[in-house]
Protein backbone atom coordinates (compact mmCIF):
# COMPACT_ATOMS: atom_id res chain seq x y z
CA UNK A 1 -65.31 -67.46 -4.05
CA UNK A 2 -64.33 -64.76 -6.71
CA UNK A 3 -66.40 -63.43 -9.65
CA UNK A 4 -64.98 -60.67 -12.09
CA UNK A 5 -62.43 -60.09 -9.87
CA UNK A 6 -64.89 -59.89 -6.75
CA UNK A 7 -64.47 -61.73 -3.63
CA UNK A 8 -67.88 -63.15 -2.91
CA UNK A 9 -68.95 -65.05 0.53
CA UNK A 10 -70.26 -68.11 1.57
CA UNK A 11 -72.51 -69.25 -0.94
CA UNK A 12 -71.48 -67.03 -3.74
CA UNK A 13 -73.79 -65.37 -6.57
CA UNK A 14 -76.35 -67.56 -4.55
CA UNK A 15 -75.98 -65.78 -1.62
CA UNK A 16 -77.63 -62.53 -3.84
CA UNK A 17 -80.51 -64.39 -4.91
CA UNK A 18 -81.83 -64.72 -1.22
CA UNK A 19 -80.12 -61.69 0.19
CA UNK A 20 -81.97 -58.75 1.99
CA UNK A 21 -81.02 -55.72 0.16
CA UNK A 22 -80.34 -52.97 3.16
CA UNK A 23 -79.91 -49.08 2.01
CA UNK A 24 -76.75 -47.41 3.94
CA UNK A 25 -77.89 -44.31 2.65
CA UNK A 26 -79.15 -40.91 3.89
CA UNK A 27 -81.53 -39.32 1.83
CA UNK A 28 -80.19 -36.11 1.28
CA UNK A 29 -81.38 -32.75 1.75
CA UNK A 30 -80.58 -29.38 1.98
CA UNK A 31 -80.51 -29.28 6.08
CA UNK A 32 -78.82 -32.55 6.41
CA UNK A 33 -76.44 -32.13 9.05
CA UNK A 34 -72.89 -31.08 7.72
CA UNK A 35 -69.24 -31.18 9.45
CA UNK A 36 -69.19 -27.43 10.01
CA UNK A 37 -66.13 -26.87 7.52
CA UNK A 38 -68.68 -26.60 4.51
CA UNK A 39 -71.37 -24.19 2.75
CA UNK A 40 -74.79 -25.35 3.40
CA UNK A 41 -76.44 -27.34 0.43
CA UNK A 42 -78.44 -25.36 -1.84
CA UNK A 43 -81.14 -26.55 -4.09
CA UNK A 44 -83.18 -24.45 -6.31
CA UNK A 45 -86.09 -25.65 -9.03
CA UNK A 46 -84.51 -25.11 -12.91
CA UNK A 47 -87.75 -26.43 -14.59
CA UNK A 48 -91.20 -27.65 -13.81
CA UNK A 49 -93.71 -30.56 -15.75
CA UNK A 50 -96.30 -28.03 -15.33
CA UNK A 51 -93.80 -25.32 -16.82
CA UNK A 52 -92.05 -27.23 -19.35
CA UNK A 53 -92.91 -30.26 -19.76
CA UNK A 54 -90.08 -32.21 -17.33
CA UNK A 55 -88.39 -31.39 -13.97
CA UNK A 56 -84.96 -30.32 -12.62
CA UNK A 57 -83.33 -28.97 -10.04
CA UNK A 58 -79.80 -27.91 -9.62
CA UNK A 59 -78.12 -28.85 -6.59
CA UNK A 60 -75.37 -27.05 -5.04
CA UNK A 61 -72.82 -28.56 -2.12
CA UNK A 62 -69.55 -29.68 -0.70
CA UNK A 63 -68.27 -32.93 -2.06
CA UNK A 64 -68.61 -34.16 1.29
CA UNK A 65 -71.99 -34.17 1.91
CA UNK A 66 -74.73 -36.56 3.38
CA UNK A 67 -73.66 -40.56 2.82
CA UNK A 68 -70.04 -39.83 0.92
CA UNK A 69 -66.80 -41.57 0.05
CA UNK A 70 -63.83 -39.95 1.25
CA UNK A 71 -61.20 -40.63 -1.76
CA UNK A 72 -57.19 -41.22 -0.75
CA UNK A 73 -57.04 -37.64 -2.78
CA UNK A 74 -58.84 -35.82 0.49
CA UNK A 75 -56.04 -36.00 2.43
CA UNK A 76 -53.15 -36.79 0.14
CA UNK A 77 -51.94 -34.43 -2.53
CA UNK A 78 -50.88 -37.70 -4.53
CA UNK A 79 -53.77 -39.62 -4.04
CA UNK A 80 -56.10 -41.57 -6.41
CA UNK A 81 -59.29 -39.45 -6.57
CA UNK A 82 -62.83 -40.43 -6.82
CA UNK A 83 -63.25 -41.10 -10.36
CA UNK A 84 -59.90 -43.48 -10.32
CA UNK A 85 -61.02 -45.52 -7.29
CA UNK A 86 -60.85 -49.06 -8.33
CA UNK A 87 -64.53 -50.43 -8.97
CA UNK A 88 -63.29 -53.75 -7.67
CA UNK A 89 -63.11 -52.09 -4.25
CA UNK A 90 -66.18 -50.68 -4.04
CA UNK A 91 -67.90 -54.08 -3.90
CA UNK A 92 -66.61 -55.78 -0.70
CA UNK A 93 -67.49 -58.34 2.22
CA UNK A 94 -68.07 -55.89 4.96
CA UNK A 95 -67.62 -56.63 8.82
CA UNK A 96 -69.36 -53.79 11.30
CA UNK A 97 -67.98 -53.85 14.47
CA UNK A 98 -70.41 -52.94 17.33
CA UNK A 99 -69.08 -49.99 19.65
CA UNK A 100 -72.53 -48.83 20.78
CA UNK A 101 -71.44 -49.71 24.66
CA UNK A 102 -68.32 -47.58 24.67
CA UNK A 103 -70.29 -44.73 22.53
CA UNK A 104 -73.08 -44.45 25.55
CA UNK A 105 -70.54 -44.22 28.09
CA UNK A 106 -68.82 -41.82 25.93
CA UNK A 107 -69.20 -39.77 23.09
CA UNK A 108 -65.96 -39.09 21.97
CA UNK A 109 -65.29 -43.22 21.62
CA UNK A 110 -62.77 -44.44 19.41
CA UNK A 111 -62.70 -47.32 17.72
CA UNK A 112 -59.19 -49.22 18.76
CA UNK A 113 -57.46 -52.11 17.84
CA UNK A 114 -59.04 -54.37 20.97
CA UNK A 115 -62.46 -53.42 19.55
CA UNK A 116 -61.32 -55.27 16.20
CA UNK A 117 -59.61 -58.28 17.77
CA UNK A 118 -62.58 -59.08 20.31
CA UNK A 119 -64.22 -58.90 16.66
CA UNK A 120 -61.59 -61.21 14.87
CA UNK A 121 -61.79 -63.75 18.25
CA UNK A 122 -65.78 -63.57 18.21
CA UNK A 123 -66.13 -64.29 14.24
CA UNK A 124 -63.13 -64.93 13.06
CA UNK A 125 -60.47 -63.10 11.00
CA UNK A 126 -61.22 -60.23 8.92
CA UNK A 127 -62.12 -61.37 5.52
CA UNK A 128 -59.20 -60.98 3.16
CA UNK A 129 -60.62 -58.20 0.81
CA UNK A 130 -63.55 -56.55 3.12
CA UNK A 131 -64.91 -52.51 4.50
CA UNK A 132 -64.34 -52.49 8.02
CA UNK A 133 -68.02 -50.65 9.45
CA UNK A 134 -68.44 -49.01 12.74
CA UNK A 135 -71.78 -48.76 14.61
CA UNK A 136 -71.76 -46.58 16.82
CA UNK A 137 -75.52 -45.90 16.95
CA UNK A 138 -74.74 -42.24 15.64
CA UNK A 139 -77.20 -42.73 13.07
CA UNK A 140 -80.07 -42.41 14.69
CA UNK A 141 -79.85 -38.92 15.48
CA UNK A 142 -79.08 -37.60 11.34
CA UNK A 143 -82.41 -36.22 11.76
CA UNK A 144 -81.72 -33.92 14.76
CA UNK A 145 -78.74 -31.92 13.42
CA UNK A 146 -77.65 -30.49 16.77
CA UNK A 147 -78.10 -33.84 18.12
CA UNK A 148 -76.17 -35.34 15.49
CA UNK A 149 -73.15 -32.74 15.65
CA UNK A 150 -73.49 -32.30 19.33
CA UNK A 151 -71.24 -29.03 19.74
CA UNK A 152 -70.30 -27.99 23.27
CA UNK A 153 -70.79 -24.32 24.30
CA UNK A 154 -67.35 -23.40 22.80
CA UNK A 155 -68.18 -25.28 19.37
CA UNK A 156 -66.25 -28.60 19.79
CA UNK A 157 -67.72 -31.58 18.64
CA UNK A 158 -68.17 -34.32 20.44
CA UNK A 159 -68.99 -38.33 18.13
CA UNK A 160 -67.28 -40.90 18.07
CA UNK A 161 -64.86 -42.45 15.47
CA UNK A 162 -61.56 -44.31 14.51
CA UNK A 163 -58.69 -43.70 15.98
CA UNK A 164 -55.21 -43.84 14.27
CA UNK A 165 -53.95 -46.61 16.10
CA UNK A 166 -57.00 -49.04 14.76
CA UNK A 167 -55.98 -47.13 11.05
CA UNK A 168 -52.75 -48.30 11.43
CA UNK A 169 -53.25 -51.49 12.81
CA UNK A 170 -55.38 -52.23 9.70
CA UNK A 171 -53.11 -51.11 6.98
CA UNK A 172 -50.28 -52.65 8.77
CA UNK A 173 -51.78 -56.35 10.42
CA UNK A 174 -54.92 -56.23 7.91
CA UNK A 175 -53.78 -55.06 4.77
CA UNK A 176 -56.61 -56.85 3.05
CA UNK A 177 -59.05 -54.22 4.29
CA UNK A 178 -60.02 -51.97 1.51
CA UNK A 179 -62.40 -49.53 2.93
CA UNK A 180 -63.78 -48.25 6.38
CA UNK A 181 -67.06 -46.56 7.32
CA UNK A 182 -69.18 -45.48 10.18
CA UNK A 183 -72.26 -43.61 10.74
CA UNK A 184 -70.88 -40.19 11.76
CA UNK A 185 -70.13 -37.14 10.12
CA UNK A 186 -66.49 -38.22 10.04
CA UNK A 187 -63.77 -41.32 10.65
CA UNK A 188 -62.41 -39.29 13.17
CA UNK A 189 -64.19 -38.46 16.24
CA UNK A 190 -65.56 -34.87 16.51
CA UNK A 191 -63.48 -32.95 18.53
CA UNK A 192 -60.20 -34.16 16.69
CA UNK A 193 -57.99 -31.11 15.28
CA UNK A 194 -55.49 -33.24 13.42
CA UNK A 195 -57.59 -35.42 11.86
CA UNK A 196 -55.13 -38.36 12.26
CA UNK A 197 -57.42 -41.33 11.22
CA UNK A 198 -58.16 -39.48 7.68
CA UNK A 199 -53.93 -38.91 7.73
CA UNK A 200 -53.60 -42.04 8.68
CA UNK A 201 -55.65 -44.27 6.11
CA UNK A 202 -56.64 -42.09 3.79
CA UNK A 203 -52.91 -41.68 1.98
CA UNK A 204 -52.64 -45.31 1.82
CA UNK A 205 -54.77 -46.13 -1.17
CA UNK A 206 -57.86 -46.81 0.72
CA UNK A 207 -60.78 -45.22 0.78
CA UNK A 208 -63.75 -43.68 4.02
CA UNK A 209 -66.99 -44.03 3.71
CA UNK A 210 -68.91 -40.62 6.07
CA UNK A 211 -72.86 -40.84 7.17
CA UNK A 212 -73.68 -44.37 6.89
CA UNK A 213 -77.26 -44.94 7.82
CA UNK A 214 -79.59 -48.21 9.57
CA UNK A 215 -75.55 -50.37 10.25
CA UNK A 216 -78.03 -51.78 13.07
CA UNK A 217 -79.52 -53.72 10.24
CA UNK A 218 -76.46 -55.30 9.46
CA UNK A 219 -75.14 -58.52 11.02
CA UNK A 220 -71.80 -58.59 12.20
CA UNK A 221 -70.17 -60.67 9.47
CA UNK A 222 -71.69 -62.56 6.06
CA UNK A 223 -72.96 -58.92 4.39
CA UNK A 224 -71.87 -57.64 1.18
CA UNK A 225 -71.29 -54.18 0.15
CA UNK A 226 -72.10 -51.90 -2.78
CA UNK A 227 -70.53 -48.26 -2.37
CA UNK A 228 -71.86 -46.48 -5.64
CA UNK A 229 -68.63 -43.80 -5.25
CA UNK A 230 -69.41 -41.01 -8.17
CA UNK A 231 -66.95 -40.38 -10.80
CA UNK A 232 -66.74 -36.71 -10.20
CA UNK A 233 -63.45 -36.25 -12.46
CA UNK A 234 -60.84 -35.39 -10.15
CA UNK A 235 -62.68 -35.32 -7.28
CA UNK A 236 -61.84 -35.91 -2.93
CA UNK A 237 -65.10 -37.76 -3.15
CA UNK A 238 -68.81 -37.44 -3.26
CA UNK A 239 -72.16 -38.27 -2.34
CA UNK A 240 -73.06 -42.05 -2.69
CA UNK A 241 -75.58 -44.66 -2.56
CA UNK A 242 -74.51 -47.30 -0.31
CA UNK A 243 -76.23 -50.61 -0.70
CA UNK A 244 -75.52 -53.80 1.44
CA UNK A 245 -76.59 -57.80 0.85
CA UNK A 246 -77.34 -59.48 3.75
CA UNK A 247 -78.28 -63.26 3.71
């Protein structure tokens, strides 16, 4: 079923009515932990209610920061950026494929093409226009920040994440896809140097979504997705509140 352009499932705008409503979101913070490429977040009181009369603060950071979208213009000098992603794709069907096995045997797991067909022969196919979610169980650890980076001695990360293969196979076998996510500080495992997942889909058209938060909530298939992306004018992405509908 389609509404406004939407694709909904089963059960439609009724589906809503009875839905759980799940927050993806970190709350952020100023010692959230942060992929080691950017400045620390800095926040700093402007004005008080005891002062004068209301309260702000200005914040400080990264565009990538806490729960973010990664925009095709991150890693493509061409791309669409942030404010141009189409809202249509930021409200999507969302299947989370479960990796938390291979990510306790290993830490630098990557999510591969076999992981998404035992998905596809265990519910199904992919839904035509749907985010593609990884739990990995990374989540549980955004409030230890050396536990959640988990640098070696020498300074190489080591979480889990996409590889380029599953990228590829997506754009190429599931080109209905629109979106993929995970609850790591990147789509590409930690120790990568090339980045090759955020090469791979990124320049496509499609968009990341970094720091996801409770995917254990979520049930493998049936769940639909809110990504609030900002509209930072020209921007490789931003912070965003990630809401999900689950009957």
């Amino acid at each position: 079923m389609s509404a406004g352009g939407i694709d909904m499932p089963g059960g439609g705008l009724d589906m809503l009515r009875g839905a759980e409503v799940v927050d993806l979101t970190h709350t952020l913070r100023p010692d959230f932990p942060l992929f080691p490429a950017y400045d620390p977040i800095e926040v700093a009181e402007r004005f008080s209610v005891a002062d004068d009369g209301f309260f702000v603060r200005r914040w400080a950071y990264d565009e990538h920061c806490g729960t973010h979208v990664d925009a095709p213009a991150h890693f493509s000098a061409d791309g669409a950026t942030v404010d141009r992603l189409d809202p249509v794709d930021l409200v999507l069907q969302v299947a989370v494929v479960d990796i938390r096995a291979k990510v306790a045997r290993d830490h630098d797991a990557l999510v591969e093409p076999d992981d998404l067909l035992e998905w596809e022969r265990l519910h199904g196919a992919l839904p035509e226009r749907c985010a593609v979610f990884a739990l990995t169980g990374w989540g549980e650890r955004a409030g230890n920040n050396a536990a959640y980076l988990n640098a070696d001695e020498g300074g190489t990360l080591h979480s889990p994440g996409f590889s380029a293969e599953a990228t590829e196979y997506l754009k190429d076998e599931r080109s209905g896809v629109r979106a993929i996510g995970l609850d790591t500080a990147s789509l590409d495992i930690g120790a990568s140097t090339d980045f090759a997942a955020h090469v791979s889909w990124l320049p496509s058209g499609r968009y990341g979504i970094e720091n996801l938060a409770r995917l254990e909530r979520m049930p493998p298939t049936g769940a639909l997705v809110v990504g609030g992306a900002p509209t930072f004018e020209g921007g490789s992405g931003g912070p965003s509140r990630v809401l999900a509908f689950v009957p």
